[in-house]
Protein backbone atom coordinates (compact mmCIF):
# COMPACT_ATOMS: atom_id res chain seq x y z
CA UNK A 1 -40.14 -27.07 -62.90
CA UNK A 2 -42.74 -26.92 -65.53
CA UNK A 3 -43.13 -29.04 -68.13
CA UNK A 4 -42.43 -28.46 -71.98
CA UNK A 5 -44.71 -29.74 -74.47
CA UNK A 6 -42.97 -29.99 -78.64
CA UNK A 7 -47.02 -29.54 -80.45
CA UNK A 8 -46.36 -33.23 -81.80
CA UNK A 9 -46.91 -36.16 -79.50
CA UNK A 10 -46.11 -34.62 -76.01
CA UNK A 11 -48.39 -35.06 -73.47
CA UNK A 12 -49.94 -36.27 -69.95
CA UNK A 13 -53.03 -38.49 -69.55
CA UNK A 14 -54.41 -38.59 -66.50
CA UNK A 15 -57.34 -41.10 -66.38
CA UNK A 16 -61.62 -40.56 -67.11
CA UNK A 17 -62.52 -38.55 -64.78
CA UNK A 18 -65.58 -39.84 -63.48
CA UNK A 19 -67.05 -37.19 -61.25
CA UNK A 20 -67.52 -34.85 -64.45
CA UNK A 21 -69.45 -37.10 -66.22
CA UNK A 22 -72.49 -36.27 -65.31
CA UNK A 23 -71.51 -32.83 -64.23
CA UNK A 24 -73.79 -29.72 -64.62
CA UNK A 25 -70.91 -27.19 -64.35
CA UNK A 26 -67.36 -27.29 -64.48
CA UNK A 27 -63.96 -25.00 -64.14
CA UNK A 28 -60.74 -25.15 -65.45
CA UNK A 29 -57.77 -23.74 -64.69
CA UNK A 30 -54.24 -23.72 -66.53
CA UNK A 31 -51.30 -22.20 -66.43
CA UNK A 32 -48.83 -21.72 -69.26
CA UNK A 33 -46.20 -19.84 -71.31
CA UNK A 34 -46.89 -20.03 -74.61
CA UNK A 35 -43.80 -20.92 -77.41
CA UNK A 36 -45.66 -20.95 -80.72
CA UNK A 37 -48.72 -19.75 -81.48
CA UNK A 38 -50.62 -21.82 -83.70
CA UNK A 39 -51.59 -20.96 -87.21
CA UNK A 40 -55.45 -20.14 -89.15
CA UNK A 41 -56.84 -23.64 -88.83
CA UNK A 42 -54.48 -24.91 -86.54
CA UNK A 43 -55.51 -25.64 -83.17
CA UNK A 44 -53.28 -26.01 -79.89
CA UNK A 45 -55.22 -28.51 -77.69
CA UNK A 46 -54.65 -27.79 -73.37
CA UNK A 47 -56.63 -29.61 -71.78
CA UNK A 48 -59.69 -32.24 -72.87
CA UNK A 49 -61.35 -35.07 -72.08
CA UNK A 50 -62.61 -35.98 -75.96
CA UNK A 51 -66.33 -35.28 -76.35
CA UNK A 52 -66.49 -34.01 -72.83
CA UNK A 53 -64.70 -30.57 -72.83
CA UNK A 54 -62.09 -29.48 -75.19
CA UNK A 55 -60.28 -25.90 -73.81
CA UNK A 56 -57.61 -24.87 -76.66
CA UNK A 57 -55.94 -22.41 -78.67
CA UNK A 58 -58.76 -22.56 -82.21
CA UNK A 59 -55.84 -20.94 -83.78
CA UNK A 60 -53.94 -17.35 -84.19
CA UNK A 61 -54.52 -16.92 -80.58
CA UNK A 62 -58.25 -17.46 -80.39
CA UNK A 63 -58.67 -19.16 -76.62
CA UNK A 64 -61.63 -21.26 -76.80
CA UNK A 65 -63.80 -23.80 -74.17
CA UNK A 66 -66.03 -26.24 -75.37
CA UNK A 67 -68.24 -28.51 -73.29
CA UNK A 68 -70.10 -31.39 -74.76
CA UNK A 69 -72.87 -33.17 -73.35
CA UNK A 70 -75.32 -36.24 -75.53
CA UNK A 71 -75.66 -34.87 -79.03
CA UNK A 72 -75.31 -31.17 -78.53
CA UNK A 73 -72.27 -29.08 -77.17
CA UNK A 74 -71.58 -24.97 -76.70
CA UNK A 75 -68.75 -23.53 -77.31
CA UNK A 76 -67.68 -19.91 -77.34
CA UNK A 77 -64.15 -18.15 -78.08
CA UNK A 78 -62.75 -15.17 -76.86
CA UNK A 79 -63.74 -12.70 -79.40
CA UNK A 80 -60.11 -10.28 -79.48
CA UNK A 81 -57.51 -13.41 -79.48
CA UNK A 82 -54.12 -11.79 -78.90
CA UNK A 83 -52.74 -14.85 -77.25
CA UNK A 84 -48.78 -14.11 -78.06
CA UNK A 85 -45.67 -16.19 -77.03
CA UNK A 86 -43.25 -15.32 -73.82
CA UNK A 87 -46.48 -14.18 -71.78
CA UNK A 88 -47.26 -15.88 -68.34
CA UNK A 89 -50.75 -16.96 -68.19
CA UNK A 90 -53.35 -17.92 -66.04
CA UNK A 91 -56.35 -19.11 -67.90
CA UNK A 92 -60.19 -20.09 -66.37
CA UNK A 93 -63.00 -21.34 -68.16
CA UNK A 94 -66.21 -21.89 -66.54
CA UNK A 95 -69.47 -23.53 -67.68
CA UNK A 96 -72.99 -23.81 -65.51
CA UNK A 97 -75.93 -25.59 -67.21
CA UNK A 98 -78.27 -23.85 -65.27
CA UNK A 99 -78.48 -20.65 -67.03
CA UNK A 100 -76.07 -21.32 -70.29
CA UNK A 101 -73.36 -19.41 -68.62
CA UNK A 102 -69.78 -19.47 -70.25
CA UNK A 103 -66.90 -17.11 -69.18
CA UNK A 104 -63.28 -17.21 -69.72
CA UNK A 105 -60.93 -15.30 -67.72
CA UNK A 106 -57.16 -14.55 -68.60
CA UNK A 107 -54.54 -13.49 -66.21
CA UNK A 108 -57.95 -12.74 -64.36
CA UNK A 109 -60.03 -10.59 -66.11
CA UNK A 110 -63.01 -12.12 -67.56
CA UNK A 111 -63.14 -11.40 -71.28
CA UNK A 112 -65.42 -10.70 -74.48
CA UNK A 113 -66.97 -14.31 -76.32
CA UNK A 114 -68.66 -15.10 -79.09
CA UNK A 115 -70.73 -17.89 -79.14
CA UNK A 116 -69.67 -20.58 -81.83
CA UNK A 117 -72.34 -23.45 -81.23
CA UNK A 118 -75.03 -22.73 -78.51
CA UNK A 119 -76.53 -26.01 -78.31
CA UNK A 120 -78.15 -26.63 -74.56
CA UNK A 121 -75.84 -28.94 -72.84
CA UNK A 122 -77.61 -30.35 -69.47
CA UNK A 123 -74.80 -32.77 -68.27
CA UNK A 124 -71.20 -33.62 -69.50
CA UNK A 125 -71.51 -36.27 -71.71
CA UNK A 126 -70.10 -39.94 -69.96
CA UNK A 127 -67.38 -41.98 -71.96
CA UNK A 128 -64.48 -43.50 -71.10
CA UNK A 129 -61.94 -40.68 -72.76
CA UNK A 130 -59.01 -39.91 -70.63
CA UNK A 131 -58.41 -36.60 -69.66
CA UNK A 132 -55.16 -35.71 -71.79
CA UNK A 133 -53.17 -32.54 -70.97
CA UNK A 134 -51.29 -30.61 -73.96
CA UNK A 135 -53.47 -33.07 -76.73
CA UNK A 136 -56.36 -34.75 -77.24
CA UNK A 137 -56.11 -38.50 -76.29
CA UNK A 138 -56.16 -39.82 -79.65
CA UNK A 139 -54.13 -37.36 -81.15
CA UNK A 140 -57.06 -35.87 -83.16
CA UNK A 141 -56.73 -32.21 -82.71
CA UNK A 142 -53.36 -30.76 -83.23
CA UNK A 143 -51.44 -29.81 -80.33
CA UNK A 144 -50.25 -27.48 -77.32
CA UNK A 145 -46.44 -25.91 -77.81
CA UNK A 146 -44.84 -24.39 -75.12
CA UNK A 147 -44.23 -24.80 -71.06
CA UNK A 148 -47.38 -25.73 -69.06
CA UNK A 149 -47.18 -25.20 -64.99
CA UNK A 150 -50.21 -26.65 -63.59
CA UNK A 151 -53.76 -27.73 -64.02
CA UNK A 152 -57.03 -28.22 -62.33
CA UNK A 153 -60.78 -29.62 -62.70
CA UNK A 154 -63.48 -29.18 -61.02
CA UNK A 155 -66.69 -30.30 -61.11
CA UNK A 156 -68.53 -27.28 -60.06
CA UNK A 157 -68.70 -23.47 -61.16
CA UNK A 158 -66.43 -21.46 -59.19
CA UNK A 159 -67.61 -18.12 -58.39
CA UNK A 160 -65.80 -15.17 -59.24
CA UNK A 161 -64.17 -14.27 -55.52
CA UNK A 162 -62.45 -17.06 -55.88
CA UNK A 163 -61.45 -16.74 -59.47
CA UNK A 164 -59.75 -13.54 -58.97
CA UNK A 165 -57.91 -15.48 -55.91
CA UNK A 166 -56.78 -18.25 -57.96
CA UNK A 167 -55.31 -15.79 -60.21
CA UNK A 168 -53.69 -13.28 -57.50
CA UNK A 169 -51.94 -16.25 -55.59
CA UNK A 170 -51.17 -16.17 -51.76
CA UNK A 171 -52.59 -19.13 -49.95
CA UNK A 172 -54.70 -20.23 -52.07
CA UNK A 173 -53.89 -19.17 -55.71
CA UNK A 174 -52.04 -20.22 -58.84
CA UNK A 175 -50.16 -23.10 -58.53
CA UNK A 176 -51.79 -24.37 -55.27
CA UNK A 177 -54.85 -23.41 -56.71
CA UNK A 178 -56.53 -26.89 -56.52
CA UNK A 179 -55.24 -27.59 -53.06
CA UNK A 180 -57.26 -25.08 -51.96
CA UNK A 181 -60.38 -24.68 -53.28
CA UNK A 182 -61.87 -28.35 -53.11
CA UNK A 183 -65.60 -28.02 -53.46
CA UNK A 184 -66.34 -29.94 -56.45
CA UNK A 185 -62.07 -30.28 -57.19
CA UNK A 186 -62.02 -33.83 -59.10
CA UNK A 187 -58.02 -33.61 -60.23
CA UNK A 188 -55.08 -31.47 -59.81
CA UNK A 189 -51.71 -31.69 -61.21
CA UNK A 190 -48.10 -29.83 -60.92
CA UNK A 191 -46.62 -30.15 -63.89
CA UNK A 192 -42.58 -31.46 -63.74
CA UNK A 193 -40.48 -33.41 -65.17
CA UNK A 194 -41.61 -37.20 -63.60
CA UNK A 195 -42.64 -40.20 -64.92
CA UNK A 196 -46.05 -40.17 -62.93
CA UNK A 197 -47.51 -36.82 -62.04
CA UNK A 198 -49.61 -36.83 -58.42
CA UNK A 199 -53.40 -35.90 -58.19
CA UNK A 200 -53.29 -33.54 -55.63
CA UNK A 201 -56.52 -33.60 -54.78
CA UNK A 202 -56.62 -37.20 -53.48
CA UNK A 203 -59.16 -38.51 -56.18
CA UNK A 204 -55.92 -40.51 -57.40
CA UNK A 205 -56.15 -39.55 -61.13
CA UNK A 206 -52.63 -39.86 -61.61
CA UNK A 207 -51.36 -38.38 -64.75
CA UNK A 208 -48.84 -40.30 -66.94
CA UNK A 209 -45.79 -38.48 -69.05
CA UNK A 210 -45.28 -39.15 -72.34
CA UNK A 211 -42.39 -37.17 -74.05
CA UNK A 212 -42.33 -33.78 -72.08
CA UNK A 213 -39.21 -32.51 -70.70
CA UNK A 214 -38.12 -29.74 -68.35
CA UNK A 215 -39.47 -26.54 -69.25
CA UNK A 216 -37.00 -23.25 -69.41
CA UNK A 217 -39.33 -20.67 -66.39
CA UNK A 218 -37.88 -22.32 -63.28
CA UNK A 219 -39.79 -23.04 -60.73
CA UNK A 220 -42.64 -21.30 -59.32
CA UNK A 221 -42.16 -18.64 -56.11
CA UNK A 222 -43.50 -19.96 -53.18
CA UNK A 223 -46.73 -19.09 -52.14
CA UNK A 224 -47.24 -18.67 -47.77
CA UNK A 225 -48.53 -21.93 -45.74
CA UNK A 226 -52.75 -22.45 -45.79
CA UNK A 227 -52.30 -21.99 -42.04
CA UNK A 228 -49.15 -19.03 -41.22
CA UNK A 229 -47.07 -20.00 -38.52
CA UNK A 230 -47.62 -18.36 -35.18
CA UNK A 231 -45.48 -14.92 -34.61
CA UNK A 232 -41.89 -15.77 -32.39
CA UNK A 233 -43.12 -15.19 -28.99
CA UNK A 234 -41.26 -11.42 -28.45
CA UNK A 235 -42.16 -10.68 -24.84
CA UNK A 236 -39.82 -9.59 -22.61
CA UNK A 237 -41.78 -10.42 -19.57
CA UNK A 238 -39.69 -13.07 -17.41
C-alpha cells in the first residue's frame, strides 16, 4: 500500500546518501497521487537531501528540481504547471554536469523548463543532510500532501530508453523501477505502511517513518518476474 503524507510533519528519512555527494549527475524518480495542491508561495517538498537536491511542487502546480553543489545551484521548473489532484504520476528529474543538462519528465514525456538559477554546478555538494521523503529534514520548506508509492536515486543520468521504461512498467518499470536499473542506483524505497522502510537496492539506506499512514490507491498491479518462467512443457511426444 502506499503511503499518505498530511503536508505537516509526515515523512521518511532515509540516511546521507553518500554516493551522491560528489556526484556529477543524478536521477530521480517518484511516484505519487497528489491530494492538495499547494498554494502561490507554498511549496510541497518530495524528495531532498537539504542543499544537495530539492525536487518539489514551487507551488500552484509548478514541478521543480534543484541540484546544489559548493556555492552555486541550478534549478529549473516546468514552465505550464498543471499539476492537479486525483492524477497518478510518475515523475523523473535528471541532472548531468557535463553539459548543464536538466529535464523533467511526467507520466513520461519530457516537458518545457524555464531556468530559475543557472549557476554551474560541477559536483553535488557533501553534507551530512539526510535524504527526507515528503519534507525537507529540518522541516524548512513546507510540505508534500497526498499518497506517495515509491522512490529512487541514482547517482548517474539515466538515458532516455530507459526513462520511457521506467515509466511504461513491465519488468523493469514503475514500482520496481530501482530494482532494475542499478547502474549508479544508490537507494530505493516502496513506500507502505512500516516502521522501517527497506533499501532495495542493497546500499542499506533504510528509511525511517514518521507519521504516515496507509494511503487510499491500493496496492500496485504486479509487474512480470525480471526472468519469465519457462513455457509448461506441451509436447505430446511420449
Amino acid at each position: 500500500m502506499p503511503l499518505t503524507f498530511n503536508a505537516t510533519t509526515d515523512r521518511v528519512t532515509c540516511g546521507d546518501l553518500t554516493q551522491i555527494e560528489g556526484a556529477a549527475a543524478l536521477t530521480v524518480v517518484w511516484r505519487d497521487r497528489l491530494s492538495s495542491v499547494p498554494g502561490g508561495g507554498v511549496l510541497g517538498l518530495m524528495v531532498s537531501k537539504k542543499d544537495t537536491f530539492y525536487l518539489y511542487d514551487q507551488g500552484l502546480g509548478f514541478l521543480k528540481l534543484s541540484v546544489n553543489g559548493s556555492g552555486t545551484s541550478r534549478e529549473y521548473h516546468v514552465t505550464a504547471g498543471g499539476l492537479t489532484t486525483g492524477v497518478d504520476y510518475t515523475f523523473v528529474a535528471r541532472w548531468r554536469a557535463s553539459d548543464g543538462t536538466v529535464k523533467i519528465a511526467i507520466n513520461g514525456v519530457d516537458q518545457s523548463l524555464t531556468q530559475d538559477v543557472g549557476g554551474a554546478v560541477a559536483t553535488l555538494a557533501a553534507n551530512t543532510n539526510v535524504l527526507c521523503i515528503g519534507q525537507n529534514s529540518d522541516g524548512g520548506y513546507d510540505s508534500f500532501q497526498g499518497d506517495g508509492r515509491d522512490v529512487s536515486v541514482w547517482s548517474s543520468y539515466l538515458d532516455d530508453a530507459t526513462i520511457a521504461a521506467i515509466y511504461n512498467g513491465g519488468t523493469g518499470g514503475k514500482g520496481k523501477s530501482g530494482e532494475f536499473y542499478t547502474s549508479g542506483l544508490v537507494g530505493t524505497w516502496r513506500l507502505t505502511d512500516t516502521s522501517t522502510l527497506t533499501d532495495n537496492s542493497g546500499n542499506g539506506w533504510n528509511g525511517t517513518n514518521s507519521g504516515t499512514t496507509n494511503g487510499s490507491l491500493g496496492p500496485d498491479v504486479e509487474y512480470p518476474p525480471a526472468v519469465p518462467p519457462d513455457p509448461p512443457n506441451l509436447s505430446t511426444a511420449t
